[in-house]
N, C-alpha and C. Protein backbone atom coordinates (compact mmCIF):
# COMPACT_ATOMS: atom_id res chain seq x y z
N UNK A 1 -42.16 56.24 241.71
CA UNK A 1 -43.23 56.03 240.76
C UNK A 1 -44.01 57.32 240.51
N UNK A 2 -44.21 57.74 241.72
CA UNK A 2 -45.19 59.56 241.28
C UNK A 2 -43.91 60.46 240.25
N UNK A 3 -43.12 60.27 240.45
CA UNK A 3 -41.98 60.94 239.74
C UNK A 3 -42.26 60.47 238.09
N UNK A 4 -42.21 59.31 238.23
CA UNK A 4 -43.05 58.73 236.37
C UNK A 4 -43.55 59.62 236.14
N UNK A 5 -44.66 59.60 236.86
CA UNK A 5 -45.83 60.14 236.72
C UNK A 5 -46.45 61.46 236.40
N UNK A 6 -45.45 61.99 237.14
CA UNK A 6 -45.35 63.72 236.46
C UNK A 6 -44.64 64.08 235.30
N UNK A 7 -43.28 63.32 235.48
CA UNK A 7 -42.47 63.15 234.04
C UNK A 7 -43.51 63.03 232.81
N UNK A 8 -44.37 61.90 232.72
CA UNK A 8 -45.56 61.47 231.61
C UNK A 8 -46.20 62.91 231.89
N UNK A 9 -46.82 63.29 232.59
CA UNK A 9 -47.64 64.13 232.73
C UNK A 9 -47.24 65.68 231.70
N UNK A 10 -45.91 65.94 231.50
CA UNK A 10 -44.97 67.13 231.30
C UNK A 10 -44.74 66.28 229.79
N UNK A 11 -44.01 65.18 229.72
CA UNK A 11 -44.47 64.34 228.24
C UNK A 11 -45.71 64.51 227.11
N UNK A 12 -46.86 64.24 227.71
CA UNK A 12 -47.77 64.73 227.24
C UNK A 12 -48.49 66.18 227.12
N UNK A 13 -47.65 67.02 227.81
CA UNK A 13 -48.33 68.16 227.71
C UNK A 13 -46.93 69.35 226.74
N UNK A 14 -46.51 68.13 226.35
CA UNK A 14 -45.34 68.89 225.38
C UNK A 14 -44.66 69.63 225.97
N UNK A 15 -44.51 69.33 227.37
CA UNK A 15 -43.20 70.03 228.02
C UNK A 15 -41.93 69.18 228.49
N UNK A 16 -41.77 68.55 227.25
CA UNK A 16 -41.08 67.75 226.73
C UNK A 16 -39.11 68.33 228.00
N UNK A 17 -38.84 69.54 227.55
CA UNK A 17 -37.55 69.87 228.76
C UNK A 17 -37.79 69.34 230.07
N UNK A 18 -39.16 69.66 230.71
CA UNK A 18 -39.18 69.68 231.89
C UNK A 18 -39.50 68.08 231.92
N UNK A 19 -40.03 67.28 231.03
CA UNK A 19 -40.11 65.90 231.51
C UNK A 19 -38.91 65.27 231.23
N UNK A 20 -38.14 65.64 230.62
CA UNK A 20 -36.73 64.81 230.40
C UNK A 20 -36.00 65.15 231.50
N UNK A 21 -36.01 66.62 232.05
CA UNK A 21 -35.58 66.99 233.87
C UNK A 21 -36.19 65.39 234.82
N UNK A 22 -37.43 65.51 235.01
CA UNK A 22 -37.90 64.53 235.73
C UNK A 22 -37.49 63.14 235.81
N UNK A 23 -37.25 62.82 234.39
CA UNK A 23 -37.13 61.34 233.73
C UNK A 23 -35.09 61.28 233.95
N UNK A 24 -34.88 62.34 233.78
CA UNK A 24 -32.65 61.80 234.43
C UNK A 24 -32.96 62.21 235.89
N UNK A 25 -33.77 63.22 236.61
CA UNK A 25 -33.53 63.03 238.52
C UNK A 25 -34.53 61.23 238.40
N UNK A 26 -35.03 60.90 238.11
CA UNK A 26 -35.26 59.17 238.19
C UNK A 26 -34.00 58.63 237.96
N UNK A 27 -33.83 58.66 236.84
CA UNK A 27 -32.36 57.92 236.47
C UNK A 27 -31.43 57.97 237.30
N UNK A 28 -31.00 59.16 237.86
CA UNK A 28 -29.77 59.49 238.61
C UNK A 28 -30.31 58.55 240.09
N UNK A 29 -31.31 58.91 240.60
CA UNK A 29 -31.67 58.78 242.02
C UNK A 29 -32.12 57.37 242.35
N UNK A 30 -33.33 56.35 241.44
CA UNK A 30 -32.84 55.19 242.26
C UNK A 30 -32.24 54.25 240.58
N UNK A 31 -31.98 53.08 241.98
CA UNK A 31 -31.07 51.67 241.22
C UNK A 31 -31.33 51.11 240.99
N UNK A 32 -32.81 50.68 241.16
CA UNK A 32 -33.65 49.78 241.17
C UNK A 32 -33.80 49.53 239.64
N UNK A 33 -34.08 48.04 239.42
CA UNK A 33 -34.06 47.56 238.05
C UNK A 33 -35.49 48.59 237.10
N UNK A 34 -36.71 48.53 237.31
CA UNK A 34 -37.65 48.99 237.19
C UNK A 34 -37.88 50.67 236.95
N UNK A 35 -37.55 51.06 238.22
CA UNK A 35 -37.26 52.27 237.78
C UNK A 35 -36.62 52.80 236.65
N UNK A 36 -35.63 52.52 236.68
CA UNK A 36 -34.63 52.88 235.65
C UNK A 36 -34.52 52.80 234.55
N UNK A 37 -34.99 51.32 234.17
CA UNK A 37 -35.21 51.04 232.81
C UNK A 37 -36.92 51.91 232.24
N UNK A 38 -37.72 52.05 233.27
CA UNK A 38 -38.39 53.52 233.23
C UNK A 38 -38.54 54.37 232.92
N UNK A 39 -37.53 55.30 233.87
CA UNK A 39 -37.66 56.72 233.14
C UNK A 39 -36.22 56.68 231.92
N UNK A 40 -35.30 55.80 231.77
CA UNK A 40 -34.70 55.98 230.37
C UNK A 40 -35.50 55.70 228.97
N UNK A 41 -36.39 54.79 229.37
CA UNK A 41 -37.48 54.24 228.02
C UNK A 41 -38.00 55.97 227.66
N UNK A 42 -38.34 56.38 228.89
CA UNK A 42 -39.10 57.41 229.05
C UNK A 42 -37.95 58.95 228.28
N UNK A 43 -37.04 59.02 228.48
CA UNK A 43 -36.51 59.73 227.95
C UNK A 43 -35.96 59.52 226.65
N UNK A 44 -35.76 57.95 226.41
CA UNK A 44 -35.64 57.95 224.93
C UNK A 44 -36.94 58.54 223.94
N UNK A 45 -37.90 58.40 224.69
CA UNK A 45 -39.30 58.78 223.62
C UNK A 45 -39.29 59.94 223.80
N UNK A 46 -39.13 60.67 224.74
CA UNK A 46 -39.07 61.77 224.77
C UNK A 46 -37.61 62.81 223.44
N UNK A 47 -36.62 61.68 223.41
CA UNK A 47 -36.07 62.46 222.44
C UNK A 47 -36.16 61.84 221.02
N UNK A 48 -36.76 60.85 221.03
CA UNK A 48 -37.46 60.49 219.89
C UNK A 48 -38.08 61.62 219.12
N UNK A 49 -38.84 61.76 219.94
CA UNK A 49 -39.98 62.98 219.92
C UNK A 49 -39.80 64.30 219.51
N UNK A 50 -38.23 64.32 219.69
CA UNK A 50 -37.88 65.47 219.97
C UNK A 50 -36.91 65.57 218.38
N UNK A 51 -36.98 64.27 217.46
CA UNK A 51 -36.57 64.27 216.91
C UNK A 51 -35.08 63.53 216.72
N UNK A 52 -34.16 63.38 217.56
CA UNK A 52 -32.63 62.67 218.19
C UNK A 52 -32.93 61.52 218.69
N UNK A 53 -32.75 60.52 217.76
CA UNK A 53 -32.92 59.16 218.11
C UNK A 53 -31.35 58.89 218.80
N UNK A 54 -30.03 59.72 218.36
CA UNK A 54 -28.98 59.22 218.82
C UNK A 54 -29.03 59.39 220.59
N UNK A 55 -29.70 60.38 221.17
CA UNK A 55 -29.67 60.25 222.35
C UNK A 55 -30.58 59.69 222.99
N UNK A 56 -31.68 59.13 222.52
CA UNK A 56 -32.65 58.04 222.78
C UNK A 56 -32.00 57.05 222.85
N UNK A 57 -31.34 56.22 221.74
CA UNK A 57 -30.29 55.14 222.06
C UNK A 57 -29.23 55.35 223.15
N UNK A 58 -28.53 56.46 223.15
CA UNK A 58 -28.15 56.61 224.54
C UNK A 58 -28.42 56.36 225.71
N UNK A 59 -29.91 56.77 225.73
CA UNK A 59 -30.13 56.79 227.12
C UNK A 59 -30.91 54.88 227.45
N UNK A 60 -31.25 54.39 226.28
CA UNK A 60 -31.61 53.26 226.16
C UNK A 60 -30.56 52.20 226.73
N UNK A 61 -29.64 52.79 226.49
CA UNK A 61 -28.10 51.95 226.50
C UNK A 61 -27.82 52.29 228.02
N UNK A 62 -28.06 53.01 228.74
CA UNK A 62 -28.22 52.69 230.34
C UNK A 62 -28.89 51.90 231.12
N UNK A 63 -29.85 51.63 230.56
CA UNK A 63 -30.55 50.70 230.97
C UNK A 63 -30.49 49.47 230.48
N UNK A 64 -29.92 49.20 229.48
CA UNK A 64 -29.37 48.37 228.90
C UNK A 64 -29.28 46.74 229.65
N UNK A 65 -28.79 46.78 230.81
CA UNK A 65 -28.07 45.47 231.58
C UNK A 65 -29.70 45.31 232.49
N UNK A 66 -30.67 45.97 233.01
CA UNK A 66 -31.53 46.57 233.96
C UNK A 66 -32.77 45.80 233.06
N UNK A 67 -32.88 45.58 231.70
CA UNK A 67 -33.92 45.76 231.32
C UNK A 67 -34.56 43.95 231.28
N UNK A 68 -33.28 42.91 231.01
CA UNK A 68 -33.20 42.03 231.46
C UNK A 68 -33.24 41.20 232.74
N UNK A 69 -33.77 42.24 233.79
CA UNK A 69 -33.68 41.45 235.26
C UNK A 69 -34.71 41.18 235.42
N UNK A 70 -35.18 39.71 235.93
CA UNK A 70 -36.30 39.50 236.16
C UNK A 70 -37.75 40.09 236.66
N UNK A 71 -36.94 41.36 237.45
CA UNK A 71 -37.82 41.73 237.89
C UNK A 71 -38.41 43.02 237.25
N UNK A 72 -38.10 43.15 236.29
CA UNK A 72 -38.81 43.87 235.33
C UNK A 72 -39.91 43.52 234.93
N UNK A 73 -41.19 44.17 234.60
CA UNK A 73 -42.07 43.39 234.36
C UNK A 73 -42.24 43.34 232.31
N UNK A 74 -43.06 42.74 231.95
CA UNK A 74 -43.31 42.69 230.65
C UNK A 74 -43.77 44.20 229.72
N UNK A 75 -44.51 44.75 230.96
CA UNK A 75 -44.92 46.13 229.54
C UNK A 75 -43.76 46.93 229.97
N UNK A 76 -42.36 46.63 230.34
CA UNK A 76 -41.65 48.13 230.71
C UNK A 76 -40.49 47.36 229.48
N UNK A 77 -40.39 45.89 228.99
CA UNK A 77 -39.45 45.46 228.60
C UNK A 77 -39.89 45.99 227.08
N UNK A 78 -41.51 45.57 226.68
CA UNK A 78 -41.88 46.08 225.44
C UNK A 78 -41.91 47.64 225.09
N UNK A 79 -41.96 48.25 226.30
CA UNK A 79 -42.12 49.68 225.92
C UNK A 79 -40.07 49.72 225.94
N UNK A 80 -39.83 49.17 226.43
CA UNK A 80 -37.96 49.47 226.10
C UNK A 80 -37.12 48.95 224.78
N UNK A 81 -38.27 48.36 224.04
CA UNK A 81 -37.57 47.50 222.86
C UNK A 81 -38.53 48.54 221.88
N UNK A 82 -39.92 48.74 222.21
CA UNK A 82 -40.54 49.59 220.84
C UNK A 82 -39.50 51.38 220.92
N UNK A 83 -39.49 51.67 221.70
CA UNK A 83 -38.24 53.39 221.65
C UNK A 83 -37.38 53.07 221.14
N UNK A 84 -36.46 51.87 221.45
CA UNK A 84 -35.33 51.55 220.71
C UNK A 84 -35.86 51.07 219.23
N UNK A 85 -36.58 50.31 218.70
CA UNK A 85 -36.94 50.42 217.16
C UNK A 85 -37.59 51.89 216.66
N UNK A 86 -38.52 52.80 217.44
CA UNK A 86 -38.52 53.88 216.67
C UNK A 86 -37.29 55.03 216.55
N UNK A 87 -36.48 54.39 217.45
CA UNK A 87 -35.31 55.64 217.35
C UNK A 87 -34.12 55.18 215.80
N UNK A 88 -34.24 53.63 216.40
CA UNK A 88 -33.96 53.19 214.83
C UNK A 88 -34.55 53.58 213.28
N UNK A 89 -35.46 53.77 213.74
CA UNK A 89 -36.26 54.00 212.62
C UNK A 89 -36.64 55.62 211.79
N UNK A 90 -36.08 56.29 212.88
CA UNK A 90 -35.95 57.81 212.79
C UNK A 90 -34.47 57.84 212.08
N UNK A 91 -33.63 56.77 212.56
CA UNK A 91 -32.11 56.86 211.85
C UNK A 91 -32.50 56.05 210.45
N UNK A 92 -33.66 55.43 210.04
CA UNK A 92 -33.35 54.65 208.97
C UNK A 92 -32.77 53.15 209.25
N UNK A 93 -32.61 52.63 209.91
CA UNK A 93 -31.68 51.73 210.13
C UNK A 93 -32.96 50.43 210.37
N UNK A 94 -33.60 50.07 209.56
CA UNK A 94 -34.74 49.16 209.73
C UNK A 94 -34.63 47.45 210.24
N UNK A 95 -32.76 47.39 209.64
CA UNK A 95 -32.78 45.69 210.54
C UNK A 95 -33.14 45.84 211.73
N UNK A 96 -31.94 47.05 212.27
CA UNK A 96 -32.23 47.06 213.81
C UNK A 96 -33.97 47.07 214.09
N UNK A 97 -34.19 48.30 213.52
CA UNK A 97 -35.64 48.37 214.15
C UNK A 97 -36.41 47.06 214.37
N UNK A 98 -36.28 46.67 213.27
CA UNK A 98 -36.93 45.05 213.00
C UNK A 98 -36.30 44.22 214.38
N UNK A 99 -35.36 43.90 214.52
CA UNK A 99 -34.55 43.44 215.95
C UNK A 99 -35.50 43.68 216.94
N UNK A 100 -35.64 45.09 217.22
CA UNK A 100 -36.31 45.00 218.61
C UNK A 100 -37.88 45.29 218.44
N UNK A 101 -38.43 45.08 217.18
CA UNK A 101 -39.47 44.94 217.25
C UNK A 101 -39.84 43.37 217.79
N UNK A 102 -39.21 42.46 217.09
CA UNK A 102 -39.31 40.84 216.86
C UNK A 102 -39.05 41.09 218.66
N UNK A 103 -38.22 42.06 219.64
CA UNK A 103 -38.13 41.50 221.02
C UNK A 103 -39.31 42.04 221.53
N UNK A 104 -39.50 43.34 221.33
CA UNK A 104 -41.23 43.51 221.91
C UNK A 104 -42.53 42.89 221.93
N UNK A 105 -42.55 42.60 220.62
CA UNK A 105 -43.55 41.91 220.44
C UNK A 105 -44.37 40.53 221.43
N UNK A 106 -43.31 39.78 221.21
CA UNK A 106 -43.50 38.57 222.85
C UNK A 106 -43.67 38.97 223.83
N UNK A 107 -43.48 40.34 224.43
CA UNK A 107 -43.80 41.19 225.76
C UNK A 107 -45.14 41.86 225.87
N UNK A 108 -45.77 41.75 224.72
CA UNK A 108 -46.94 42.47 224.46
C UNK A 108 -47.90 41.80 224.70
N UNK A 109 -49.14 41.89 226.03
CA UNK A 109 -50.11 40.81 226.35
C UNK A 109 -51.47 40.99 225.31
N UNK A 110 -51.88 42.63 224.98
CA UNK A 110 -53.22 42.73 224.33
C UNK A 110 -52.76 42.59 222.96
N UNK A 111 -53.89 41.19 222.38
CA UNK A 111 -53.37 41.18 221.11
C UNK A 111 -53.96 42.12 220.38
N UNK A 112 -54.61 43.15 220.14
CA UNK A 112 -54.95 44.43 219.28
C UNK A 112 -53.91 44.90 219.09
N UNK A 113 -53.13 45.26 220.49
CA UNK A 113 -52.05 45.93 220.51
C UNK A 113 -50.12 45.56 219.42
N UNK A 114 -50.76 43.72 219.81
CA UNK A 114 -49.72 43.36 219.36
C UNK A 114 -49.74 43.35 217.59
N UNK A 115 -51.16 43.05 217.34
CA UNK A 115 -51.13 43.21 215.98
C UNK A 115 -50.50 44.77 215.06
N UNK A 116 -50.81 45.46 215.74
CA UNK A 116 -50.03 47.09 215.37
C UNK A 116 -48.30 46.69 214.91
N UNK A 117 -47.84 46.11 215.47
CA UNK A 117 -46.63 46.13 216.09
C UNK A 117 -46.63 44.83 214.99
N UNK A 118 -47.17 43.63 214.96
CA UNK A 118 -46.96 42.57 213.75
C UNK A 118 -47.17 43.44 212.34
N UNK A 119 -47.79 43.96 212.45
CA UNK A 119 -47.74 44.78 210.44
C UNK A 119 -46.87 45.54 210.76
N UNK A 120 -46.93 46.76 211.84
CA UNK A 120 -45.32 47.32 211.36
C UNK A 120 -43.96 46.65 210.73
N UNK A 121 -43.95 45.60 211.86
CA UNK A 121 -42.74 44.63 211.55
C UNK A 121 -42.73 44.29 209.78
N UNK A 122 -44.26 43.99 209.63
CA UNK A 122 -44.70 42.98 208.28
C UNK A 122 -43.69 44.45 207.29
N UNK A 123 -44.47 45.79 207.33
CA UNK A 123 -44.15 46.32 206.86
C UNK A 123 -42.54 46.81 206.50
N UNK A 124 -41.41 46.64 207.76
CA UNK A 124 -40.27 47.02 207.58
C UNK A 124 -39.86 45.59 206.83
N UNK A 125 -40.12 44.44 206.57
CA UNK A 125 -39.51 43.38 206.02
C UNK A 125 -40.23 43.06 204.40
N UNK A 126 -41.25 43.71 203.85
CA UNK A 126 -42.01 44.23 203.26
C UNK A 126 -40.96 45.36 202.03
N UNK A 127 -40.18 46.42 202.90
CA UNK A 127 -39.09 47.24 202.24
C UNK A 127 -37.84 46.65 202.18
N UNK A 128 -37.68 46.03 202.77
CA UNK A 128 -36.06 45.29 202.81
C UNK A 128 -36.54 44.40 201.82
N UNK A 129 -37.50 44.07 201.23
CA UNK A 129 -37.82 42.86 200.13
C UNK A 129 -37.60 41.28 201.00
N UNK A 130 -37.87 41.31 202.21
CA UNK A 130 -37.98 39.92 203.01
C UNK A 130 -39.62 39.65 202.65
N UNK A 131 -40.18 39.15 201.82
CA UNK A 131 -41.11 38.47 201.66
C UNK A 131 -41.90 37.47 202.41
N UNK A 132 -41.11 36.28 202.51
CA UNK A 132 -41.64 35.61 203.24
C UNK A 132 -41.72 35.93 204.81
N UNK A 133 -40.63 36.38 205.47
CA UNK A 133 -40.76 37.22 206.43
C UNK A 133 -41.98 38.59 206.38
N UNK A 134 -42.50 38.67 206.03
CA UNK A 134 -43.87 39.90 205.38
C UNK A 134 -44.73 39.16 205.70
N UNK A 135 -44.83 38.12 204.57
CA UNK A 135 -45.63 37.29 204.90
C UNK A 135 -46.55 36.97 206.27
N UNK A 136 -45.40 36.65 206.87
CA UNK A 136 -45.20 35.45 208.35
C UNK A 136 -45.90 36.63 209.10
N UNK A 137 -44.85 37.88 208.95
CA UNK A 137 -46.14 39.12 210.49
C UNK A 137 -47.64 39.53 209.96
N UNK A 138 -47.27 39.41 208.38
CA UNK A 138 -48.96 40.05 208.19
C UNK A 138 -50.32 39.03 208.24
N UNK A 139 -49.59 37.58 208.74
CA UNK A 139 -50.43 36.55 208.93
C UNK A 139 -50.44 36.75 210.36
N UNK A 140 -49.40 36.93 210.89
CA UNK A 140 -49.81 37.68 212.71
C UNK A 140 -50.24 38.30 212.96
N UNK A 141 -50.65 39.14 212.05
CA UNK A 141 -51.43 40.94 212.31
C UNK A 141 -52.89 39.93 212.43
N UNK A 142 -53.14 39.46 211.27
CA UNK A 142 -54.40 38.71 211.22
C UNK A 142 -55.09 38.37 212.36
N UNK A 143 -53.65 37.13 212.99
CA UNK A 143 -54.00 36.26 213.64
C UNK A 143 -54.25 36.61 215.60
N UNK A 144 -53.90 38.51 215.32
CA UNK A 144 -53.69 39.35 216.48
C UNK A 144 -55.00 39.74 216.78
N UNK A 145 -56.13 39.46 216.18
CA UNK A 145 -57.56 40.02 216.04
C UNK A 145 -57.68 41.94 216.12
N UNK A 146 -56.59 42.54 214.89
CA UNK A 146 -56.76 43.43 214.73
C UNK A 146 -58.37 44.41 214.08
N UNK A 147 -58.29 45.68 214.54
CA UNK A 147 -59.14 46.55 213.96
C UNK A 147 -59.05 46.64 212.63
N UNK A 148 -60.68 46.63 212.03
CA UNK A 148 -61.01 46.65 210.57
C UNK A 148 -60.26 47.06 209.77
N UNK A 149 -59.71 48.39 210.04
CA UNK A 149 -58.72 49.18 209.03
C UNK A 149 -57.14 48.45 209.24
N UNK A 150 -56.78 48.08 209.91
CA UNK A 150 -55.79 47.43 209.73
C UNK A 150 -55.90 45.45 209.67
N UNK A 151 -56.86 44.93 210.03
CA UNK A 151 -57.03 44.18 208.98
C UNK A 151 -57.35 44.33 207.25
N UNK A 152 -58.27 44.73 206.84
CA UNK A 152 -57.84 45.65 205.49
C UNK A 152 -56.57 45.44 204.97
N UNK A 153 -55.99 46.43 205.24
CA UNK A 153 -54.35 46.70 204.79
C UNK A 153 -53.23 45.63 205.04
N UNK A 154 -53.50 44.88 205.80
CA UNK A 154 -52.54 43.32 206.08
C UNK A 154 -53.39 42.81 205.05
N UNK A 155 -54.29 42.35 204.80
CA UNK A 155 -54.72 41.24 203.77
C UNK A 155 -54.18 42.10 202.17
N UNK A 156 -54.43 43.12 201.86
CA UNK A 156 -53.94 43.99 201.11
C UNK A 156 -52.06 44.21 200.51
N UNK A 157 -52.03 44.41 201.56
CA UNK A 157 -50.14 44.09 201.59
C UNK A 157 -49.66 42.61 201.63
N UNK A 158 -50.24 41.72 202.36
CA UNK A 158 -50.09 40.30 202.33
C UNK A 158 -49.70 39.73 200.98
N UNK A 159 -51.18 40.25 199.96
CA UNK A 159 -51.29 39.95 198.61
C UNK A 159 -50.15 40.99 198.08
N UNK A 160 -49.83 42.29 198.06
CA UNK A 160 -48.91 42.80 197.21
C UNK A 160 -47.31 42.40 197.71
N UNK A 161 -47.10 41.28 199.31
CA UNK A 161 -46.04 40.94 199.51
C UNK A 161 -45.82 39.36 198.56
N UNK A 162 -46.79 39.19 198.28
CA UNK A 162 -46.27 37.73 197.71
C UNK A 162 -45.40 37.55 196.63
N UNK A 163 -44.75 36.61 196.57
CA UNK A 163 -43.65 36.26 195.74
C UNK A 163 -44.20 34.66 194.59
N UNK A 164 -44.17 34.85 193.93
CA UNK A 164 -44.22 33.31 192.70
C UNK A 164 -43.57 32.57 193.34
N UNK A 165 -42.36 33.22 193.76
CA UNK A 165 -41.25 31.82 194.05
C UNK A 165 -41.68 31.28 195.79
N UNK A 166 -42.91 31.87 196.27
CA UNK A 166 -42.88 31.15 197.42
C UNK A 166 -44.30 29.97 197.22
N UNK A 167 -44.70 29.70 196.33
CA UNK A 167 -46.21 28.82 195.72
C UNK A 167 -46.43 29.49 195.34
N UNK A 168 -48.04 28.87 195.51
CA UNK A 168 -49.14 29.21 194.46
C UNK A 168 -50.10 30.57 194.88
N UNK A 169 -50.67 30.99 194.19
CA UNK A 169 -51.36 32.71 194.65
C UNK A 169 -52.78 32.03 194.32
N UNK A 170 -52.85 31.02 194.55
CA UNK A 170 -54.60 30.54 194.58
C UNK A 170 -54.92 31.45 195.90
N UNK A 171 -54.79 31.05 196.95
CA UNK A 171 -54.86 31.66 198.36
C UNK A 171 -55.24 32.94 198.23
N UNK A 172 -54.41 33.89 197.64
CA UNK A 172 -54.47 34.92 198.34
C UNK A 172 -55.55 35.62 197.12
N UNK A 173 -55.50 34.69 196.03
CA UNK A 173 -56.55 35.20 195.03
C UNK A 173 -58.06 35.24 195.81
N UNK A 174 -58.33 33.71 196.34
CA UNK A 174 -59.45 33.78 197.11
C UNK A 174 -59.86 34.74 198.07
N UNK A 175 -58.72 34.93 199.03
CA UNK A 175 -58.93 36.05 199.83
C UNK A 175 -59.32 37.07 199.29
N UNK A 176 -58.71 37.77 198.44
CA UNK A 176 -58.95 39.52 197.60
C UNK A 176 -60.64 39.28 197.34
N UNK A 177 -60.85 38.29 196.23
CA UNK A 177 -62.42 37.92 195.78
C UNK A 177 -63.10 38.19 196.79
N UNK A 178 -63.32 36.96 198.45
CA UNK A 178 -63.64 37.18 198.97
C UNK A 178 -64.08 38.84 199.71
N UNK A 179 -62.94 40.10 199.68
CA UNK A 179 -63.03 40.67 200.05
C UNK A 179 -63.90 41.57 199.36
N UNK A 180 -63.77 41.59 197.84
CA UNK A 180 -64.58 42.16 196.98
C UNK A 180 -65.92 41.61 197.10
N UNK A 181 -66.26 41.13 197.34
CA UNK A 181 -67.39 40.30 197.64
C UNK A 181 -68.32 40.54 198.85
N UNK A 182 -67.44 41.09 199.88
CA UNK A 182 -67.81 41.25 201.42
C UNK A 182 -68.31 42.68 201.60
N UNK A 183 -69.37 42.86 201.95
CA UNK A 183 -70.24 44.36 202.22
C UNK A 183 -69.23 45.49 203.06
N UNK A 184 -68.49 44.62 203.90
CA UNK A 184 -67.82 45.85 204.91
C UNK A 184 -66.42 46.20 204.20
N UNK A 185 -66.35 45.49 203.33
CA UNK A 185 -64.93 46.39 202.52
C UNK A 185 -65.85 47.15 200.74
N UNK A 186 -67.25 47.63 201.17
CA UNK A 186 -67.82 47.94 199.87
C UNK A 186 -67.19 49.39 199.97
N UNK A 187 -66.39 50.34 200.56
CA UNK A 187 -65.91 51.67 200.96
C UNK A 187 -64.84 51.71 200.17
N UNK A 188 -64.06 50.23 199.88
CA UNK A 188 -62.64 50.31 199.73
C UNK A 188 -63.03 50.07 198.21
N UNK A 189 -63.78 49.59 197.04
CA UNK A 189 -63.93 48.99 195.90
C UNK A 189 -63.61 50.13 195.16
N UNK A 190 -63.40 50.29 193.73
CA UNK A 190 -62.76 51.56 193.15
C UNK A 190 -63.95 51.67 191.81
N UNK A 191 -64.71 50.49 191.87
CA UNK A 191 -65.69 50.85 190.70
C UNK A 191 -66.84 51.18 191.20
N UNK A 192 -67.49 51.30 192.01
CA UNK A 192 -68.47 51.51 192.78
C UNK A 192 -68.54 53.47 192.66
């Protein structure tokens, strides 16, 4: 675990070589479910970061069988499913990303946190033209008790995700009014 720990430490201080050193002597040295799926999460972000999502998925894909054992806990499974959607997402490849976003997400206990992660999603299904799927996360972002600015922009995108063919836009008409209406979005109004 101190081995994490310096690895992050060399992560954050943009010594990005020497923490990916740290993060494969983890990998190599123990077997343990936890560990492992660990410092590979850890080195996929690190080459995320680095720009090479193909060897982020690589190293994701070792841990692969590890990340599923019970005894993993919940924030090592979400932090192993969000690297694998941004490495996707560095390739373009947005089902996938979407995939392991939809698996992180359920692993995620703080809902602030999780709401980030529900509009992203909203947003990659949003470009693929999945609508009602848009829909469905940017009503989760909502329902995540996100920060002002990203509540904002979910009610915002919500309304520019809607479709005719899914009902009626009474709803989301009310909402917008409402918002025009509301003092703490008087920053966002364009006639003012």
């Amino acid at each position: 675990n101190n081995y994490i720990i310096i690895g992050r430490a060399h992560f954050y201080k943009d010594g990005f070589g020497r923490a990916t050193d740290v993060f494969q002597y983890v990998s190599r040295k123990y077997k343990d479910p936890e560990p492992t799926v660990e410092a590979n999460t850890w080195l996929a972000r690190s080459y995320n970061t680095e720009k090479e999502p193909a060897k982020a998925l690589q190293m994701l894909l070792r841990a692969e069988g590890e990340v599923q054992d019970k005894d993993v806990n919940r924030r090592l499974k979400a932090d192993y499913h969000l690297a694998a959607a941004e490495a996707y997402l560095l390739q373009s490849k947005f089902t996938k990303a979407a995939e392991e976003l939809s698996l992180a997400i359920p692993q995620i206990k703080e809902k602030s946190k999780r709401a980030r992660y529900h509009f992203l999603l909203a947003q990659i299904y949003q470009q693929q033209q999945r609508s009602n799927d848009a829909l469905k996360e940017f009503d989760a972002t909502l329902n995540s008790r996100p920060n002002f600015e990203l509540e904002f922009y979910a009610k915002i995108n919500k309304a520019l995700s809607f479709s005719r063919t899914g009902g009626s836009s009474v709803e989301i008409q009310k909402t917008l009014n409402k918002m025009l209406k509301n003092e703490k979005y008087k920053d966002y109004r364009d006639w003012e």
